[in-house]
Protein backbone atom coordinates (compact mmCIF):
# COMPACT_ATOMS: atom_id res chain seq x y z
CA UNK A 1 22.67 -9.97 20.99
CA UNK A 2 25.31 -7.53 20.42
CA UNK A 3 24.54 -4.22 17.70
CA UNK A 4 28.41 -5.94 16.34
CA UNK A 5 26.69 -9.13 15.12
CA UNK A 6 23.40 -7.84 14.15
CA UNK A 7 24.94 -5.51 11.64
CA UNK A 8 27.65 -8.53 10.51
CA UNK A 9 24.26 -10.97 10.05
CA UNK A 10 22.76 -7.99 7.92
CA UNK A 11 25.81 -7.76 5.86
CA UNK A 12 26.49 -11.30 5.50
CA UNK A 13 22.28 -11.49 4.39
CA UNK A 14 23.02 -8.76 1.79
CA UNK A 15 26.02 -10.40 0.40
CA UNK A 16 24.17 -12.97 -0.34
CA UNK A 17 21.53 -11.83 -2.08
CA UNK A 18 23.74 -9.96 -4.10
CA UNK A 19 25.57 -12.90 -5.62
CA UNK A 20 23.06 -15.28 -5.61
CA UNK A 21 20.33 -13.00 -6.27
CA UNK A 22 16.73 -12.59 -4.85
CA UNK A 23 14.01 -14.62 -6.46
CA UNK A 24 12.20 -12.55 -9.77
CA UNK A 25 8.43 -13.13 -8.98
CA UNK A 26 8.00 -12.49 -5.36
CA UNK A 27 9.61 -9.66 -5.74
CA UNK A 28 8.15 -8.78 -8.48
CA UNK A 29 4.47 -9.02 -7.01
CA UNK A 30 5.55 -7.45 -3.26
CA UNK A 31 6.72 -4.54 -5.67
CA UNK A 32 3.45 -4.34 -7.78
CA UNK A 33 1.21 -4.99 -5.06
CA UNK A 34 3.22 -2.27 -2.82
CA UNK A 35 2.94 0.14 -5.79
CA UNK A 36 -1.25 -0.36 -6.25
CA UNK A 37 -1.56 -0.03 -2.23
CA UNK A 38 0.30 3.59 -1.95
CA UNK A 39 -1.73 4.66 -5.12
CA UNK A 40 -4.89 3.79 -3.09
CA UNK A 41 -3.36 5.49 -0.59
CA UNK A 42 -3.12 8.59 -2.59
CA UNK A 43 -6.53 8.21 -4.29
CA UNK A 44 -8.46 8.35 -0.40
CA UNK A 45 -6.76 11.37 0.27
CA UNK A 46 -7.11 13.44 -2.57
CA UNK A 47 -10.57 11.90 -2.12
CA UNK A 48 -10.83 13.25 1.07
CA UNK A 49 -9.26 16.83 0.09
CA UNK A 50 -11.71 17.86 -2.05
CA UNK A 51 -14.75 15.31 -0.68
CA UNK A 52 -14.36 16.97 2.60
CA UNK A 53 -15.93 20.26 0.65
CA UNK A 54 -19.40 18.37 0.44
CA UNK A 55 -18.84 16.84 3.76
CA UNK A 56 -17.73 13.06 2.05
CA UNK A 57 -15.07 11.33 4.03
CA UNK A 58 -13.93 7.96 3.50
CA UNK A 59 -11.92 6.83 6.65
CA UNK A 60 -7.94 5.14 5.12
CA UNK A 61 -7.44 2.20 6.80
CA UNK A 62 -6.51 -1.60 5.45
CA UNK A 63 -9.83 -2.16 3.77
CA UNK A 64 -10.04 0.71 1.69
CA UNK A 65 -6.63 0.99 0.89
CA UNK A 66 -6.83 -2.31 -0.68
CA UNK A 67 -10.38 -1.87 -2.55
CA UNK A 68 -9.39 1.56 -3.76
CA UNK A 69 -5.52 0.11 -4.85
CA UNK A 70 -6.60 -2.60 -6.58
CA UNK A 71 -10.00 -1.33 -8.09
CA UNK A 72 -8.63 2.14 -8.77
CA UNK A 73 -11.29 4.99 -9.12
CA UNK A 74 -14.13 2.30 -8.98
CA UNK A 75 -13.09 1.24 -6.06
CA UNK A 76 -13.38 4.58 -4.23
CA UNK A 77 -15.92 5.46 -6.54
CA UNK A 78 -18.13 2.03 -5.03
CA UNK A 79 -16.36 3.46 -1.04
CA UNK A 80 -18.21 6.92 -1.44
CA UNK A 81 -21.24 4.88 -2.33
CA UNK A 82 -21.69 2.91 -0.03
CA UNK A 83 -20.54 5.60 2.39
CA UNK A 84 -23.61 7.84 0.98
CA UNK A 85 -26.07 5.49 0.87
CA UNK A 86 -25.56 2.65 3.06
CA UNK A 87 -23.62 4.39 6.14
């Protein structure tokens, strides 16, 4: 497939959505749940920053990123638990 009708298929796509418009709630929960992953994102690695003082490291991958997004501070509080006592 040509780069020439790639791009024309992308603009024709975007076109579209603008006059018809994209539907509200998907987009509305890809946004939120988007928004909730990059804050757990955030929360390991300050968690990390100053954990790594005491020698506490909680490894970011898929499964933390979503406990700590969507349970906020309990939900790294419950990953440095179990890290401490069960690991």
């Amino acid at each position: 497939m040509s780069s020439a009708l790639v791009i024309t298929i992308m603009i024709a796509l975007i076109m579209i959505l603008l006059f018809v418009g994209a539907p509200v709630k998907p987009m509305k929960f890809i946004g939120q749940t988007t928004v909730k992953l990059g804050i757990g994102v955030l929360f390991l690695f300050f968690f990390n920053v100053f954990g790594g003082v005491i020698g506490l490291h909680i490894p970011i991958n898929l499964f933390t990123t979503v406990v700590s997004g969507f349970l906020g501070l309990f939900g790294v509080a419950s990953l440095a638990a179990i890290h401490l006592f069960i690991i």
